[in-house]
Protein backbone atom coordinates (compact mmCIF):
# COMPACT_ATOMS: atom_id res chain seq x y z
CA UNK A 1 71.74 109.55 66.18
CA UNK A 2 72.27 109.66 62.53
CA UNK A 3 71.31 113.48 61.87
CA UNK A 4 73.87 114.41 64.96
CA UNK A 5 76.59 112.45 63.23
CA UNK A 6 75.40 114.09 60.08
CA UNK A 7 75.95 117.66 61.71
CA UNK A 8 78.88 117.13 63.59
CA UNK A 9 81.08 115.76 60.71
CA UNK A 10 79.62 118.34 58.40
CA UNK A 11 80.99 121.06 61.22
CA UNK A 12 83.86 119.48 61.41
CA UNK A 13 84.51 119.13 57.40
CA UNK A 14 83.95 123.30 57.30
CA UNK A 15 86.43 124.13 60.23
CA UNK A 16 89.04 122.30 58.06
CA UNK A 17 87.56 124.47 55.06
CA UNK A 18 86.52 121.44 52.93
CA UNK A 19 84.39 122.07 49.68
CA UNK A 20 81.37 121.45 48.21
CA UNK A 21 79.60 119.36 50.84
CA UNK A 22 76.79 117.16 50.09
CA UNK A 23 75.08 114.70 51.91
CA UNK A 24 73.30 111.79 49.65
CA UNK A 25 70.18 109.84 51.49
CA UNK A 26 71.04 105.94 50.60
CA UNK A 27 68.10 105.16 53.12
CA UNK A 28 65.83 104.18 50.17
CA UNK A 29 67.74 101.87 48.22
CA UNK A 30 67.93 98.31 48.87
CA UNK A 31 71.32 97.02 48.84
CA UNK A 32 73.12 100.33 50.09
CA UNK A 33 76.27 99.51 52.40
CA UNK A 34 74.75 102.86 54.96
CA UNK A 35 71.97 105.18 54.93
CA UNK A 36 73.92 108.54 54.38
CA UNK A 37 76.97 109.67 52.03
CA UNK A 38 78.84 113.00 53.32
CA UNK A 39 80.95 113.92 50.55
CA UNK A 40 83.65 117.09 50.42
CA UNK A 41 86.33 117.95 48.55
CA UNK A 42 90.05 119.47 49.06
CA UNK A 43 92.40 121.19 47.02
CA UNK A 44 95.29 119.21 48.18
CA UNK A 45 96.32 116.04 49.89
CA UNK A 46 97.43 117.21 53.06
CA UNK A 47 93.99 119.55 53.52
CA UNK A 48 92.34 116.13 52.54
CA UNK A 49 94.65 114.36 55.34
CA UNK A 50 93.81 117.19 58.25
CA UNK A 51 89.65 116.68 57.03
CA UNK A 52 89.62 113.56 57.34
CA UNK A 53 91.59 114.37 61.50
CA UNK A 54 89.43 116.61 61.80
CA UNK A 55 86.31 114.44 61.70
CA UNK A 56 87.53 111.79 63.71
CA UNK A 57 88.61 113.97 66.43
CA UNK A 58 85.34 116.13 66.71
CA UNK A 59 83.08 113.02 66.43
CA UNK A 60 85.04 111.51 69.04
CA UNK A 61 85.00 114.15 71.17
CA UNK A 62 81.15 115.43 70.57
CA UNK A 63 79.53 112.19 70.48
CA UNK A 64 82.28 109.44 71.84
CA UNK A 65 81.72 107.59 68.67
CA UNK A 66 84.86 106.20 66.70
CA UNK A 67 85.55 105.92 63.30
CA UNK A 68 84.87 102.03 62.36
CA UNK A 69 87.31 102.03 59.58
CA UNK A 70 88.82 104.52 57.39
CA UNK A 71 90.11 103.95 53.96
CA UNK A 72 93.23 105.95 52.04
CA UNK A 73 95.33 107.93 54.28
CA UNK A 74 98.16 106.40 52.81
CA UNK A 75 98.07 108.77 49.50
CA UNK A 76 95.03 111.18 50.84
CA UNK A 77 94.00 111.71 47.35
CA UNK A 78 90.22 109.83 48.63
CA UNK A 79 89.68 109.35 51.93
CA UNK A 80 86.62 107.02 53.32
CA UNK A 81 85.79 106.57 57.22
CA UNK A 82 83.52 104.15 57.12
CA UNK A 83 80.52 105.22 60.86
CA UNK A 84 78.31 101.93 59.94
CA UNK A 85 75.29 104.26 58.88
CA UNK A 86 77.00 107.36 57.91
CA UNK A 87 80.23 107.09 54.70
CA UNK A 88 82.39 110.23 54.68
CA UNK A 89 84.45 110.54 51.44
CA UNK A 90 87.23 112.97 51.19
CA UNK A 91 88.38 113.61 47.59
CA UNK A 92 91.31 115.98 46.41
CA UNK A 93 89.41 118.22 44.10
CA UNK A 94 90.62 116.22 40.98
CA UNK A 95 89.56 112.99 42.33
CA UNK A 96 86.21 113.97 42.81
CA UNK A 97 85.76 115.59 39.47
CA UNK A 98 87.13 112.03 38.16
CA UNK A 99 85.13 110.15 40.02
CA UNK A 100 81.69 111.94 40.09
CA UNK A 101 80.29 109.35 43.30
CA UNK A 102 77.15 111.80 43.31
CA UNK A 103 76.21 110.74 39.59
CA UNK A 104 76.19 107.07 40.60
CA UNK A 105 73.54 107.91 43.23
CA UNK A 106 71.36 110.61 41.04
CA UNK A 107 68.15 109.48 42.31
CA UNK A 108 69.69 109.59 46.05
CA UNK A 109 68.10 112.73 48.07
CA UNK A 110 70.74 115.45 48.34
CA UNK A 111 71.68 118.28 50.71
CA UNK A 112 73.94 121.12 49.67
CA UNK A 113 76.08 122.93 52.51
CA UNK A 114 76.76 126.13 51.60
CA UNK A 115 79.90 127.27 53.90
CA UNK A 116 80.54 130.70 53.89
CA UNK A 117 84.00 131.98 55.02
């Protein structure tokens, strides 16, 4: 179920043209609050706002499954939806170079997407 969630939010993340996806496998590490990161990027808050719509309305619609909770649409500067097993951050481009989540989990497994438009 996992690698469908995986693939649909990715999908949905490169309608909305979000950047530089990754995925980070947390499966291996004792203590992680899911088993997979999706991380993207934005250049601006509303883009980061209509991402993060995006993903909630495709996974709803392809797999019936509803975001749990989701985290920062207030400001939309860094967005999390929180699927139990699956994290999707949603940074404005500044945010994520600030923030660099994928050096805090180096030794995580990661996927590049590589959307072409």
């Amino acid at each position: 179920m996992a690698d469908k969630l995986i693939e649909t939010i990715v999908s949905a993340i490169e309608d909305k043209k979000g950047k530089n996806i990754v995925t980070l496998d947390l499966s291996g590490f004792d203590g992680a609050i899911c088993s997979t990161f999706v991380v993207c990027n934005a250049d601006s808050t509303t883009q980061v706002a209509a991402i993060a719509d995006g993903i909630e309305e495709k996974v709803l619609e392809t797999l019936g499954e509803k975001v749990w909770r989701v985290e920062g649409q207030q400001n939309a500067v860094w967005i999390a939806m929180d699927y139990v097993d699956v994290v999707v951050h949603i940074f404005q481009t500044e945010m994520r170079d600030f923030y660099r989540l994928e050096e805090l989990w180096a030794d995580a497994p990661m996927v590049k997407y590589e959307y072409e438009e």
